[in-house]
C-alpha atoms as a PDB file:
ATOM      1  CA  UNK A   1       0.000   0.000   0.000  1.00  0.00           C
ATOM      2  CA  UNK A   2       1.530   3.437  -1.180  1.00  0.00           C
ATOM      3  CA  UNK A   3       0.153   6.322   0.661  1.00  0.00           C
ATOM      4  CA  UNK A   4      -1.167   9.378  -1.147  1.00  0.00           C
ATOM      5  CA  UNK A   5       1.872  11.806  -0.918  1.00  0.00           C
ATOM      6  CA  UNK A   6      -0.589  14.791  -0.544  1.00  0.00           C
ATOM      7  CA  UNK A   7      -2.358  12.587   2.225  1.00  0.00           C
ATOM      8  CA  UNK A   8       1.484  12.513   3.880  1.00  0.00           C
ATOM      9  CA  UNK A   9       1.701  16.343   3.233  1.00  0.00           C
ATOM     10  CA  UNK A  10      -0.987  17.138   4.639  1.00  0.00           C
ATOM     11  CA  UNK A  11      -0.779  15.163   7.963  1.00  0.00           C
ATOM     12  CA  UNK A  12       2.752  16.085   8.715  1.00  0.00           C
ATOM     13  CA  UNK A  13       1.335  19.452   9.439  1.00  0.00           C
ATOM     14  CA  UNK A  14      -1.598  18.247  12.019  1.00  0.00           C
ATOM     15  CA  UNK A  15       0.634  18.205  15.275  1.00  0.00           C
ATOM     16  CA  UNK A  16       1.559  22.037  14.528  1.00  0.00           C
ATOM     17  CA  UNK A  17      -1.344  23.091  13.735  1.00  0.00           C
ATOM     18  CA  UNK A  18      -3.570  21.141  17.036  1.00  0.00           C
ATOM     19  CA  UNK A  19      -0.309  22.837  18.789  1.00  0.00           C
ATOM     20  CA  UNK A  20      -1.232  26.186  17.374  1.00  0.00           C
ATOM     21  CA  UNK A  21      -4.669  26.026  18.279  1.00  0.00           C
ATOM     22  CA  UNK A  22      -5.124  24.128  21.589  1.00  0.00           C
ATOM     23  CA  UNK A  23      -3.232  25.397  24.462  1.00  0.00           C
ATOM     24  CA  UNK A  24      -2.141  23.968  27.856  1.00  0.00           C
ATOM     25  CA  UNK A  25      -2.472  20.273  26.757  1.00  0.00           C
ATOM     26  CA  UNK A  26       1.032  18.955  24.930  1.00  0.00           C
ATOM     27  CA  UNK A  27       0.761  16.055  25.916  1.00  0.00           C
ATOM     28  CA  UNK A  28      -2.560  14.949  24.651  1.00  0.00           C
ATOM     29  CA  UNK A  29      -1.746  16.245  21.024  1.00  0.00           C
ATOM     30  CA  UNK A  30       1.168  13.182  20.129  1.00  0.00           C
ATOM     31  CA  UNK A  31      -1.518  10.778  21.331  1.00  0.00           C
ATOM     32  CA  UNK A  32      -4.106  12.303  19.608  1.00  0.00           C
ATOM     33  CA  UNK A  33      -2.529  12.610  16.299  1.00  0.00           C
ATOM     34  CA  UNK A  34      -1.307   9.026  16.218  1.00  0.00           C
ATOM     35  CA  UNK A  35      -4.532   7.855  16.274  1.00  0.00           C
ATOM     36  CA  UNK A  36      -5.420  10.073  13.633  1.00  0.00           C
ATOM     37  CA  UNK A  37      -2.901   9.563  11.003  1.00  0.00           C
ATOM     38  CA  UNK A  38      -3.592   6.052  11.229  1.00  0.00           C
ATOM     39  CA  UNK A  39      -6.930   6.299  10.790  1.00  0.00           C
ATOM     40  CA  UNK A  40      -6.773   8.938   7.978  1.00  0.00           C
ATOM     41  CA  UNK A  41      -3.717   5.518   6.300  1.00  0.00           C
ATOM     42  CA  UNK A  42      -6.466   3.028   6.771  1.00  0.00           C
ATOM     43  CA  UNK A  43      -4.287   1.057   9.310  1.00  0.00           C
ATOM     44  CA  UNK A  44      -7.894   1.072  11.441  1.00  0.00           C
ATOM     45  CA  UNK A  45      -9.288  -2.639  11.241  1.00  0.00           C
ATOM     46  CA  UNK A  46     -12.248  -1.963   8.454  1.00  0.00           C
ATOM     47  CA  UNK A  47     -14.355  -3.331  11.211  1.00  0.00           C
ATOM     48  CA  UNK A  48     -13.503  -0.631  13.810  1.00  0.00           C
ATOM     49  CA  UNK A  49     -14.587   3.563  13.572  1.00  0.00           C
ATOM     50  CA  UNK A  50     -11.343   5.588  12.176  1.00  0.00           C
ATOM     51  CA  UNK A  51     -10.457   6.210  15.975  1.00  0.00           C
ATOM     52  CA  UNK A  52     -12.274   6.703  19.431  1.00  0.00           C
ATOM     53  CA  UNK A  53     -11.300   8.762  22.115  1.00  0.00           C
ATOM     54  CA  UNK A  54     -12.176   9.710  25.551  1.00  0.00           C
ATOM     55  CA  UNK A  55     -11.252  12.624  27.128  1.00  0.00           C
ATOM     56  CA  UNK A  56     -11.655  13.402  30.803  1.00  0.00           C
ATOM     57  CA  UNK A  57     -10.927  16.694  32.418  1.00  0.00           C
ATOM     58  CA  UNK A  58     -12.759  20.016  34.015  1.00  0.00           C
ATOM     59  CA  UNK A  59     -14.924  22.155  31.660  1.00  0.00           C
ATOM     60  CA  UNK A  60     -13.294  24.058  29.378  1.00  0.00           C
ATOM     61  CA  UNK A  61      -9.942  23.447  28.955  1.00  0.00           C
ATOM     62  CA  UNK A  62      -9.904  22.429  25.579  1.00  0.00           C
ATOM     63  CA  UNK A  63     -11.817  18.710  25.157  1.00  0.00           C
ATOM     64  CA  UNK A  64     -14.186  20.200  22.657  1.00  0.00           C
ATOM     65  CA  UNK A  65     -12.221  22.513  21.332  1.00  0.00           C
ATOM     66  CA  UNK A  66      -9.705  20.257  20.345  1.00  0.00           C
ATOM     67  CA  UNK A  67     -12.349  18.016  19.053  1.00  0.00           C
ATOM     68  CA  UNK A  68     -13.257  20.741  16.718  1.00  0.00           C
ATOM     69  CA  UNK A  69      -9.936  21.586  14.990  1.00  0.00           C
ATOM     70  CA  UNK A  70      -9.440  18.102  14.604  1.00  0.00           C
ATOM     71  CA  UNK A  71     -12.890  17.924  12.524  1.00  0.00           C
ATOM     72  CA  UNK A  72     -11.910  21.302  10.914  1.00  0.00           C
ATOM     73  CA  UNK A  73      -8.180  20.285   9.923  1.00  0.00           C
ATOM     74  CA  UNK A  74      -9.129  16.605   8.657  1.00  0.00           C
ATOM     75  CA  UNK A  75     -12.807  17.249   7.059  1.00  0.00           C
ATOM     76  CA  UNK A  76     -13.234  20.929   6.616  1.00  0.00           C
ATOM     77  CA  UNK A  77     -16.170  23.178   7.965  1.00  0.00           C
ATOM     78  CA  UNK A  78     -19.396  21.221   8.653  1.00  0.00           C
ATOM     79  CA  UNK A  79     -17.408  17.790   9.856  1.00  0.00           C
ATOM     80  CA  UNK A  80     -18.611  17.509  13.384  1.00  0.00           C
ATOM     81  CA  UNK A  81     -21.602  16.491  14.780  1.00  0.00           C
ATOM     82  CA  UNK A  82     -21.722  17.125  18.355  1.00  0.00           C
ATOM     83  CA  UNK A  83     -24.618  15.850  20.711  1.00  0.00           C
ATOM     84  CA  UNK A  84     -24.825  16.969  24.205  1.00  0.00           C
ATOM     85  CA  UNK A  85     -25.679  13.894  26.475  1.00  0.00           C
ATOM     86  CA  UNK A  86     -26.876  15.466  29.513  1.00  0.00           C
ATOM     87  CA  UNK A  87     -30.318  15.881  27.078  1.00  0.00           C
ATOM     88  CA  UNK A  88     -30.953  11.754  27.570  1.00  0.00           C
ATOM     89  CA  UNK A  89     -30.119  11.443  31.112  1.00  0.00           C
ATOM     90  CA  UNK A  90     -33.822   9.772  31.301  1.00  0.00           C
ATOM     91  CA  UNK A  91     -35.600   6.613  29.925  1.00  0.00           C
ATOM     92  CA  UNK A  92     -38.052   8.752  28.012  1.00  0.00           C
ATOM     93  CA  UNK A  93     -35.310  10.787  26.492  1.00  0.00           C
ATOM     94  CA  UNK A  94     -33.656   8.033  25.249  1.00  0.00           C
ATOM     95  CA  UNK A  95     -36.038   7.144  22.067  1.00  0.00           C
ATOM     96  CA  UNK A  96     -35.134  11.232  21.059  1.00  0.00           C
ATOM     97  CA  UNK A  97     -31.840   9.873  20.907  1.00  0.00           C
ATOM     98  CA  UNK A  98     -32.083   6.266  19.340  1.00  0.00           C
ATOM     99  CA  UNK A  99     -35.515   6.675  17.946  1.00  0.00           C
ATOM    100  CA  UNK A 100     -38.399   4.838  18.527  1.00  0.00           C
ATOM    101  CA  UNK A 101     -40.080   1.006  17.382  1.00  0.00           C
ATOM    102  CA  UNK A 102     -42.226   2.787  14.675  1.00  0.00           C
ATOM    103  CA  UNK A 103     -39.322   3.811  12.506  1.00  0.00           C
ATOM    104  CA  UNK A 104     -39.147   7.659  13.614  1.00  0.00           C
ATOM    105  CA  UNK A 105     -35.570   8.035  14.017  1.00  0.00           C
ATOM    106  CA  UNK A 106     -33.896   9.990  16.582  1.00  0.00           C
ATOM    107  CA  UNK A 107     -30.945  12.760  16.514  1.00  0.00           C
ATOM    108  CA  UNK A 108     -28.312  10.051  16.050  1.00  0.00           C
ATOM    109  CA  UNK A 109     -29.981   8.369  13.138  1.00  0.00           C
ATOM    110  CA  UNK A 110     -30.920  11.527  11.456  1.00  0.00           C
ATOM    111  CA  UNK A 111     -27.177  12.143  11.220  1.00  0.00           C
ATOM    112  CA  UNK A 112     -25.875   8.576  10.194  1.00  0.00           C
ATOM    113  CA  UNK A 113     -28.653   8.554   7.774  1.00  0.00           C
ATOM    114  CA  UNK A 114     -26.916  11.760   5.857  1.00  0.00           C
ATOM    115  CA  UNK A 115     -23.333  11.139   6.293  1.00  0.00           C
ATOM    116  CA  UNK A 116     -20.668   8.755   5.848  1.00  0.00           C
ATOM    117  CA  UNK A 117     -17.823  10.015   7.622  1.00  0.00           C
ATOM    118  CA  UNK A 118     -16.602  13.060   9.709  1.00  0.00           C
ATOM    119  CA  UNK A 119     -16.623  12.806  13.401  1.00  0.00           C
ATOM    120  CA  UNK A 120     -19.353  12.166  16.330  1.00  0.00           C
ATOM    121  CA  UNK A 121     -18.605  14.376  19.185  1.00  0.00           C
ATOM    122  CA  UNK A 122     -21.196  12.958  22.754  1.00  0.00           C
ATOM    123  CA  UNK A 123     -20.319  15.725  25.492  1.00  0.00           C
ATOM    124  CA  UNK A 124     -20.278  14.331  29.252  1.00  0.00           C
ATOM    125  CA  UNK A 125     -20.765  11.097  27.689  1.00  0.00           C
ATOM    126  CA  UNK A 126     -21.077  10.114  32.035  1.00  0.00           C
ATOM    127  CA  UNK A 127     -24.757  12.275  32.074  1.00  0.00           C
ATOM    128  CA  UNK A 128     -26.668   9.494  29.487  1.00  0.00           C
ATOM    129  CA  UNK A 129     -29.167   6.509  30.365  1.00  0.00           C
ATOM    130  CA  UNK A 130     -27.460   3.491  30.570  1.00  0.00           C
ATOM    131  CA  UNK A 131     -29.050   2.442  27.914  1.00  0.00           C
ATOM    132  CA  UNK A 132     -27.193   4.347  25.651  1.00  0.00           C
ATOM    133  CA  UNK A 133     -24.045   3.455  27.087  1.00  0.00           C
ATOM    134  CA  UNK A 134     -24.642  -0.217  25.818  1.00  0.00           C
ATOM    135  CA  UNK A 135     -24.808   1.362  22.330  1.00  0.00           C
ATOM    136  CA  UNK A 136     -21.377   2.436  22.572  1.00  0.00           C
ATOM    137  CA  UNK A 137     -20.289  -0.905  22.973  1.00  0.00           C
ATOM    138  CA  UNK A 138     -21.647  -1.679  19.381  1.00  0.00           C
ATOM    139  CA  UNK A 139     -20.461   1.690  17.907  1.00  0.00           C
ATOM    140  CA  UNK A 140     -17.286   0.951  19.732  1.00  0.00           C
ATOM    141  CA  UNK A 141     -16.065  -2.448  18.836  1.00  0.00           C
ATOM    142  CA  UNK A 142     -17.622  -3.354  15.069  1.00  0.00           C
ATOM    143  CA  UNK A 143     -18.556   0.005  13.770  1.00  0.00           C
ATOM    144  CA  UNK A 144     -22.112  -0.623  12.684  1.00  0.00           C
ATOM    145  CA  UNK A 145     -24.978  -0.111  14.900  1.00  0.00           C
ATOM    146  CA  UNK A 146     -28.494  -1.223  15.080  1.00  0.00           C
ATOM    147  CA  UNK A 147     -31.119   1.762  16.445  1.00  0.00           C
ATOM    148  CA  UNK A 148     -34.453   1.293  17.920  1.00  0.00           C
ATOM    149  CA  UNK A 149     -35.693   2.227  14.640  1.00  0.00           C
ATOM    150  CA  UNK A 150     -34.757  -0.665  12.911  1.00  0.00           C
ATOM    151  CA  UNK A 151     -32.355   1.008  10.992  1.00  0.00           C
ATOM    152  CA  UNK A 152     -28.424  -0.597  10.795  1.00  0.00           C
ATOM    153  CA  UNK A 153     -25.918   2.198  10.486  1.00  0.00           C
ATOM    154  CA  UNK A 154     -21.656   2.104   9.666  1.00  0.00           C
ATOM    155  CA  UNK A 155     -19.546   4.118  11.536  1.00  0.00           C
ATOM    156  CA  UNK A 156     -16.270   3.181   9.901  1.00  0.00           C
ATOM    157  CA  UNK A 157     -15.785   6.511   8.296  1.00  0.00           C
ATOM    158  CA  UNK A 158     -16.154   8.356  11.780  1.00  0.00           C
ATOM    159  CA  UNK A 159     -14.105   9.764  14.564  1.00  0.00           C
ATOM    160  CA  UNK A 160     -15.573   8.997  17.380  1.00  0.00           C
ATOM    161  CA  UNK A 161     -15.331  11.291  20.911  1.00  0.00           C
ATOM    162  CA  UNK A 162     -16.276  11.222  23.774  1.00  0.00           C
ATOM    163  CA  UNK A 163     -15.614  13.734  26.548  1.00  0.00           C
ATOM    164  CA  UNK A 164     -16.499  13.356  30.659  1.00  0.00           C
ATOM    165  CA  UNK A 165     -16.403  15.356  33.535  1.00  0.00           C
ATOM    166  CA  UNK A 166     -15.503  12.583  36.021  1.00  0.00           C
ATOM    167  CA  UNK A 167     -12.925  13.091  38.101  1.00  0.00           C
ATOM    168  CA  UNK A 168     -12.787  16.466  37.143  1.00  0.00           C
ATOM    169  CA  UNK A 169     -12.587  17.684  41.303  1.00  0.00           C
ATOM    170  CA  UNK A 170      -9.554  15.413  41.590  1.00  0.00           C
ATOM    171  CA  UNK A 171      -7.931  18.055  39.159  1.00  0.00           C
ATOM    172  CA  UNK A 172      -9.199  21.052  40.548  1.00  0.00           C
ATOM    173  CA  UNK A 173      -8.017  21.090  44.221  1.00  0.00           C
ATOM    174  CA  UNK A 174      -5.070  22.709  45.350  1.00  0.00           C
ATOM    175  CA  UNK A 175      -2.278  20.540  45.720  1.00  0.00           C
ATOM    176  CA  UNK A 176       1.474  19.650  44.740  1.00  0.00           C
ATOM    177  CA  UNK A 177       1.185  16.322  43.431  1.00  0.00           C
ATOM    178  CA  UNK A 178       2.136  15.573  40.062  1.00  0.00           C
ATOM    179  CA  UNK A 179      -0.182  15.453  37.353  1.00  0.00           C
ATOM    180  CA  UNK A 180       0.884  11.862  36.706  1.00  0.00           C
ATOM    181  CA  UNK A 181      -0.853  10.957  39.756  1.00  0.00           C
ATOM    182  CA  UNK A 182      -3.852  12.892  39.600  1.00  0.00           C
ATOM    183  CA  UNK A 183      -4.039  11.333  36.258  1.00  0.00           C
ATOM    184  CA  UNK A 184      -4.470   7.699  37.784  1.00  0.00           C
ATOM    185  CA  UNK A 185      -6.435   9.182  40.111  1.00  0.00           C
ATOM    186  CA  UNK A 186      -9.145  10.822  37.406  1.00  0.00           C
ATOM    187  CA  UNK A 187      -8.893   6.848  35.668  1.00  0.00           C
ATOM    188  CA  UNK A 188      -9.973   5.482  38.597  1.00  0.00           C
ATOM    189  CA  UNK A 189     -12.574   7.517  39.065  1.00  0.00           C
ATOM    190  CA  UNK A 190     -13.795   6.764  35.699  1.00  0.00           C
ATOM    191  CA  UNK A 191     -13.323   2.988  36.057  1.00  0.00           C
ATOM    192  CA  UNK A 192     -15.824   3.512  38.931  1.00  0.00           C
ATOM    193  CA  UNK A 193     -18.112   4.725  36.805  1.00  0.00           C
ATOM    194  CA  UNK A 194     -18.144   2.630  33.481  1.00  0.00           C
ATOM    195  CA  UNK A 195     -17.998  -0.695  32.628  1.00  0.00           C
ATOM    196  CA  UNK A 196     -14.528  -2.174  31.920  1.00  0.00           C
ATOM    197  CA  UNK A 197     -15.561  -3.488  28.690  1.00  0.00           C
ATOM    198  CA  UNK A 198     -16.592  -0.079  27.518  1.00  0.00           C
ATOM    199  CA  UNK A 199     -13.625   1.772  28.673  1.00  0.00           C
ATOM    200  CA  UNK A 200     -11.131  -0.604  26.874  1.00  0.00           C
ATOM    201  CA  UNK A 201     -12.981  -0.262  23.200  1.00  0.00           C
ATOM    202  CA  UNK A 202     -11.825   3.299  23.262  1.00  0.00           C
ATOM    203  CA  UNK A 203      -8.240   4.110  21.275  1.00  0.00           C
ATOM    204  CA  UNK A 204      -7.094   6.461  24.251  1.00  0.00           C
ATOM    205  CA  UNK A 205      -8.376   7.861  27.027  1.00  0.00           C
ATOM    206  CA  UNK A 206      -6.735  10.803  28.239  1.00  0.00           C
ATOM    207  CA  UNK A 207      -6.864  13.601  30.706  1.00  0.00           C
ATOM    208  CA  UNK A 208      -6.942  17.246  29.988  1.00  0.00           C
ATOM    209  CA  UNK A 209      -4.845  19.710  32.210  1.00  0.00           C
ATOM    210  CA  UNK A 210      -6.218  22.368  33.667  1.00  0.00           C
ATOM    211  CA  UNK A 211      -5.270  26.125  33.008  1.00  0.00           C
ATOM    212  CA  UNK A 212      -2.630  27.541  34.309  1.00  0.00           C
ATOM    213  CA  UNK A 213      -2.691  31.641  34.184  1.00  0.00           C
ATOM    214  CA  UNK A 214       0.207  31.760  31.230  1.00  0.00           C
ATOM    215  CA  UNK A 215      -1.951  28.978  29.665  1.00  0.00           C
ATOM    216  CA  UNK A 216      -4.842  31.387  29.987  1.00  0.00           C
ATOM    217  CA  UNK A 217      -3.184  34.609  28.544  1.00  0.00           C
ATOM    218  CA  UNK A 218      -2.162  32.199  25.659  1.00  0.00           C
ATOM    219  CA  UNK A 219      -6.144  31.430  24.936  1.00  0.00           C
ATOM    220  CA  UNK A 220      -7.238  35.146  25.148  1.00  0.00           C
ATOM    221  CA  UNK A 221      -4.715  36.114  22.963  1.00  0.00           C
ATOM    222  CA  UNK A 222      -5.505  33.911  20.567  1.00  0.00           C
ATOM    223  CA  UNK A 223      -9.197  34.681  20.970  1.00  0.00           C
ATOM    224  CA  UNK A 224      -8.585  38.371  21.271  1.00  0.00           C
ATOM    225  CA  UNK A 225      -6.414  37.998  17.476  1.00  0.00           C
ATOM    226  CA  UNK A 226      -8.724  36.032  15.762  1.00  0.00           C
ATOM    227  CA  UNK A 227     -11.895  39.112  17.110  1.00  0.00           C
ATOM    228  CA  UNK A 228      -9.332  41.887  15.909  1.00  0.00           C
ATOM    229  CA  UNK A 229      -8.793  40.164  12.320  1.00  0.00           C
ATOM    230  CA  UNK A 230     -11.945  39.664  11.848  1.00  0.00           C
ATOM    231  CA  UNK A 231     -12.789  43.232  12.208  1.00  0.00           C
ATOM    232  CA  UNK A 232      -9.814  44.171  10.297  1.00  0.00           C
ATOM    233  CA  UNK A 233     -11.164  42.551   7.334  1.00  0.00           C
ATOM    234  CA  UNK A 234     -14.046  44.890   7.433  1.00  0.00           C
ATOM    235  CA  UNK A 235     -12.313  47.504   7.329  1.00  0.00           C
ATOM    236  CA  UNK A 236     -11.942  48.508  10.863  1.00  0.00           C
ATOM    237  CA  UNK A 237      -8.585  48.722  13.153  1.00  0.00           C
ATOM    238  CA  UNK A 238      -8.593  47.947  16.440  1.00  0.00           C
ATOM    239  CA  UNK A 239      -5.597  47.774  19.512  1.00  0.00           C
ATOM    240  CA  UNK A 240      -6.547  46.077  22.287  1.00  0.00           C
ATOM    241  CA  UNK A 241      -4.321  47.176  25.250  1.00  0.00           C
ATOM    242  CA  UNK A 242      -2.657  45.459  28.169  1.00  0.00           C
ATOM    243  CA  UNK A 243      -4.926  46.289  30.880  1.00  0.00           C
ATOM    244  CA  UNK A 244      -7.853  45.311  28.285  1.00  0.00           C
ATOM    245  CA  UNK A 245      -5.676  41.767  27.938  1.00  0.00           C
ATOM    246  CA  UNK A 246      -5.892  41.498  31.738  1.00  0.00           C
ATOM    247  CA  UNK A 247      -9.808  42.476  31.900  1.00  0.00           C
ATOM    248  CA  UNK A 248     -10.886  39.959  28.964  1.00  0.00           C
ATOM    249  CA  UNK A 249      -9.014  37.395  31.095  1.00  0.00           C
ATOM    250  CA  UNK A 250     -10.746  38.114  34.334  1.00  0.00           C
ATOM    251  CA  UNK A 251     -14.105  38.289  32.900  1.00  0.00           C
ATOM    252  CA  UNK A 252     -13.520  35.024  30.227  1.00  0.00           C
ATOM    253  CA  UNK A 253     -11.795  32.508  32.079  1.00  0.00           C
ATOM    254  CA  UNK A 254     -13.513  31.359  34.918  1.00  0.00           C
ATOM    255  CA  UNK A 255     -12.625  28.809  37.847  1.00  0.00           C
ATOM    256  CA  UNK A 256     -16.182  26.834  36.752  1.00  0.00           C
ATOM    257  CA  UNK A 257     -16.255  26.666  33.063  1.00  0.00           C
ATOM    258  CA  UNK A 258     -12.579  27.264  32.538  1.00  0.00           C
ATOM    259  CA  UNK A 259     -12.144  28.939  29.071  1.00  0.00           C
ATOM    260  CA  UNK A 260     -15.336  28.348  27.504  1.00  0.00           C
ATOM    261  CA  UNK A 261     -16.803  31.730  28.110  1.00  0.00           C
ATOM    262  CA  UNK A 262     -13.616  33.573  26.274  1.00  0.00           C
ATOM    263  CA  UNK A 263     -14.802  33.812  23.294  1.00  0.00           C
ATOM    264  CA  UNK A 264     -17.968  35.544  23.848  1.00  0.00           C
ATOM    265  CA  UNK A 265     -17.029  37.819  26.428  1.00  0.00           C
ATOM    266  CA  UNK A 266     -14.460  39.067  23.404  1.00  0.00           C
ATOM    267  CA  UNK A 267     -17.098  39.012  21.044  1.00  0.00           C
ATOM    268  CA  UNK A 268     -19.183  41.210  23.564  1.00  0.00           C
ATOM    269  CA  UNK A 269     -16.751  43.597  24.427  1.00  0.00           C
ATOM    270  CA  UNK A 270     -15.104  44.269  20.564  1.00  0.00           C
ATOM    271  CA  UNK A 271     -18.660  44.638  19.956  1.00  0.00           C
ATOM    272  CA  UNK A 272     -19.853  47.355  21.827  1.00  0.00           C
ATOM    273  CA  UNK A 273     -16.654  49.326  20.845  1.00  0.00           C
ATOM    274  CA  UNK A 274     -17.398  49.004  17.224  1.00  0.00           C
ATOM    275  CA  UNK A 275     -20.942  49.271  17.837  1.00  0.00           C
ATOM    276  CA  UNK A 276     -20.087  52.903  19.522  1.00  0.00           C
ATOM    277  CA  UNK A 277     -18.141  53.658  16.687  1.00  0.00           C
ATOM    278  CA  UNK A 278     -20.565  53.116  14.251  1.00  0.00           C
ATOM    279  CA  UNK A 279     -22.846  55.179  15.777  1.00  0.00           C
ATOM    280  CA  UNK A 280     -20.566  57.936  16.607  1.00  0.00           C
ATOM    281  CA  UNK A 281     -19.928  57.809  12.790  1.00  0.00           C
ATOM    282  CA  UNK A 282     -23.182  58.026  11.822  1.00  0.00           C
ATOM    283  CA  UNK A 283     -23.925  60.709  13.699  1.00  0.00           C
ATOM    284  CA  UNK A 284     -20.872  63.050  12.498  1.00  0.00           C
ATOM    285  CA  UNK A 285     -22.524  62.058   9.490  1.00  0.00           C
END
């Protein structure tokens, strides 16, 4: 088997761009993107998804959003199809997800019914019926699932994540142990929670980091750039000063949902002052 050489191209520049992007968490990037480039070869058993991954670690500190680049990188825009599994924590809720004896089909069905590859992102994966969890075992280990609609779908084109909270308060305390054993610690945790046979059909499982203040700074700058290019393009220049920097951070980053809130409190606050702008022009006018 000769690989395509653009194929090699193009995955020799995955690591540096995931390290570009997602901040804080080296050492989950080499793991990641094994399991990646030998999915994108075909060195994946036909029989098994492209590659599966759990990650574990506090809220926002860069599960999803490293999910996401990978998605963008390998498929383009449009890739990743994300359900939130604290929405089928009951048995009622679990037919909206797996659809239902009469043939209606739920969310997941709806998008293996319209396409044949990309990757299937189930946030706090922990937070679903049980019920569901036995589905992963399916998805998990032959790559073609049955639903409760009748319907058989394959998942060997598909990336499949899954992301968890547990052990999460392990990570946040205070304390001067090494992260190696906090790590087992987190694993532990999780093999508390799930059945072995579940957690062994995943490719790795691996725990996120989380932010440290330079780590932090690193993500608002990034955000911050991306907000100030965007404008740019439209024709307006903004400078967003130090003690701005230091504000964005205080009011983005927080000790319960990490970095997730970043990029909208950026999006807020570059708003307003082009917002005011506008208006101030207008009225010159």
């Amino acid at each position: 088997m000769i690989p395509d050489p653009a194929l090699i191209q193009k995955l020799s520049g995955l690591e540096g761009y995931l390290d570009s992007r997602i901040k804080g968490q080296g050492h989950v990037i080499p793991r990641v993107c094994s399991v990646l480039e030998r999915g994108e070869l075909g060195l994946q058993p036909p029989d098994k998804p492209l590659g599966s991954f759990l990650f574990l670690g506090p809220t926002g500190v860069g599960k999803t959003e490293l999910t996401l680049e990978c998605s963008r990188y390998l498929f383009g825009e449009g890739a990743l199809h994300r359900f939130d599994m604290s929405e089928f924590q009951h048995v009622d809720s679990v037919k909206l997800f797996l659809g239902d004896e009469t043939g209606m089909p739920g969310r997941l069905g709806k998008v293996l019914a319209n396409h044949r590859k990309g990757v299937l992102l189930f946030d706090e994966i922990e937070k679903a019926h049980r019920l569901i969890w036995d589905l992963f075992l399916q998805m998990l280990d032959a790559a073609r699932i049955t639903l409760t609609d009748h319907r058989t779908h394959n998942l060997s084109g598909f990336y499949v994540v899954c992301t968890s909270n547990i052990g999460s308060q392990q990570l946040m305390r205070p304390t001067r142990l090494p992260f190696a054993t906090l790590e087992r610690a987190v694993l532990a945790e999780l093999h508390r929670h799930f059945r072995p046979e579940l957690i062994g059909r995943f490719d790795e499982k691996i725990v996120f980091k989380p932010l440290t203040p330079e780590t932090q700074r690193e993500i608002a700058m990034i955000v911050i750039g991306e907000e100030v290019e965007r404008y740019r393009k439209m024709g307006m220049d903004l400078t967003v000063d130090e003690e701005t920097v230091e504000m964005l951070i205080r009011k983005g980053i927080t000790k319960s949902l990490g970095a997730r809130p970043m990029k909208r409190t950026v999006q807020k606050y570059l708003g307003d002052i082009v917002r005011e702008r506008l208006k101030v022009s207008c009225l010159k006018d």
